[in-house]
C-alpha atoms as a PDB file:
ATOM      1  CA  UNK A   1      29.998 -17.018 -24.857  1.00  0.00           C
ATOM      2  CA  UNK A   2      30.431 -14.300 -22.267  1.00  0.00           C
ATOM      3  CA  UNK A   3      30.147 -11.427 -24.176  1.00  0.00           C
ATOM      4  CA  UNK A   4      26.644 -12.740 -25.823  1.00  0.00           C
ATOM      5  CA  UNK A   5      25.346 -13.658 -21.917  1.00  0.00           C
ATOM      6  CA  UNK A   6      26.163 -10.043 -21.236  1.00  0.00           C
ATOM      7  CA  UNK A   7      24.171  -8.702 -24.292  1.00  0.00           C
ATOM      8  CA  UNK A   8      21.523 -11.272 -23.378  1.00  0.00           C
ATOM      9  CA  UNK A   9      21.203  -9.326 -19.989  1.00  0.00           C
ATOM     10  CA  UNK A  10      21.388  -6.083 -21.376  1.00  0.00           C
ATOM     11  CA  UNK A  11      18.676  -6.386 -24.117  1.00  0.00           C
ATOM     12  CA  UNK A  12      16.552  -8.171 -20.837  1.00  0.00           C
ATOM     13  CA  UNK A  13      17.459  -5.061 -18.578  1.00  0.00           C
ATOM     14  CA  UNK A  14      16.605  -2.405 -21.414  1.00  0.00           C
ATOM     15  CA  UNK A  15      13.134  -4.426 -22.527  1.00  0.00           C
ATOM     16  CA  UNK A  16      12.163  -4.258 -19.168  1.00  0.00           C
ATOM     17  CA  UNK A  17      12.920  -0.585 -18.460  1.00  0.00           C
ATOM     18  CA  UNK A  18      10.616  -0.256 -21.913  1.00  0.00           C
ATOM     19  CA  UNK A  19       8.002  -2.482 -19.995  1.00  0.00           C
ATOM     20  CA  UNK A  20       8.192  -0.090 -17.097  1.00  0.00           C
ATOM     21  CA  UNK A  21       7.797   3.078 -19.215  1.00  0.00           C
ATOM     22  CA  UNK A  22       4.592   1.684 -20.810  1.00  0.00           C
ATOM     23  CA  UNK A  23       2.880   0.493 -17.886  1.00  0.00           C
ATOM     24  CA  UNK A  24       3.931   3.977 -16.203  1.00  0.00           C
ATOM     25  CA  UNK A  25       2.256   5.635 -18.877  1.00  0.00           C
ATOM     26  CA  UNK A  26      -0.651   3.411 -19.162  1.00  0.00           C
ATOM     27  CA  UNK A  27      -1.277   3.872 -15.337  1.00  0.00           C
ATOM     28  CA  UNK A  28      -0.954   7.748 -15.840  1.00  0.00           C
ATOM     29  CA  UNK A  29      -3.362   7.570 -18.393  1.00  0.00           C
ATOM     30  CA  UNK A  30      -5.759   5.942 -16.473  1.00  0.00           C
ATOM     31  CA  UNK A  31      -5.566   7.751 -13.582  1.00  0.00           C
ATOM     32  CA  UNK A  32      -6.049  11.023 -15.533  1.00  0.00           C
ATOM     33  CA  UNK A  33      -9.200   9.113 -17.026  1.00  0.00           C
ATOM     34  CA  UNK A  34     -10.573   8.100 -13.993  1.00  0.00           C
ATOM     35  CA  UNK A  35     -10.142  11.598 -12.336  1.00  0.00           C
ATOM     36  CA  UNK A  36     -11.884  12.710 -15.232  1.00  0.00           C
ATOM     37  CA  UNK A  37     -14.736  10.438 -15.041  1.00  0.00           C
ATOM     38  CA  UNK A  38     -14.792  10.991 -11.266  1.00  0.00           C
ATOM     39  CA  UNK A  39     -15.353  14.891 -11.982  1.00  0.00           C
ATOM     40  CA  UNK A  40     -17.729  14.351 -14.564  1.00  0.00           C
ATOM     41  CA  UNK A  41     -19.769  11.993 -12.260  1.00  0.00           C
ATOM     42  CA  UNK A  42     -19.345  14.251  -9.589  1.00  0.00           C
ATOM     43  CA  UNK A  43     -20.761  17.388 -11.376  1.00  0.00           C
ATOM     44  CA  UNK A  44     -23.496  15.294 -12.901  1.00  0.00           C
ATOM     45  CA  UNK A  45     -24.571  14.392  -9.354  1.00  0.00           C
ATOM     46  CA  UNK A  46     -23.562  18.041  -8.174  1.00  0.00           C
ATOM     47  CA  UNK A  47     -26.383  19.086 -10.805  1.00  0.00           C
ATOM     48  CA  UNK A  48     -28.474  16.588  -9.841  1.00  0.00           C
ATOM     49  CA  UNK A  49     -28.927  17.852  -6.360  1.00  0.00           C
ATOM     50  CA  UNK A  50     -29.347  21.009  -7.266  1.00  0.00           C
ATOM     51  CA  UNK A  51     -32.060  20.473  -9.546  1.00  0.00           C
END
């Protein structure tokens, strides 16, 4: 009974940690995509100006 509570917390500790990674990596994704769009925007508008 004690042994299986401890996996229980262990495979809950490790599928978190996953959970983590993911949304980590979603988030950096994102942000990269946003800074992106933000540049693109910005140069559009840049241009836009200019003209």
């Amino acid at each position: 009974m004690h042994n299986s509570n401890n996996a229980a917390v262990r495979y809950i500790d490790s599928s978190f940690g996953i959970m983590l990674l993911v949304v980590l990596l979603v988030t950096g994704i994102l942000a990269v995509a946003l800074m992106e769009l933000l540049v693109d925007t910005l140069s559009d508008v840049g241009i836009f100006f200019l003209i």
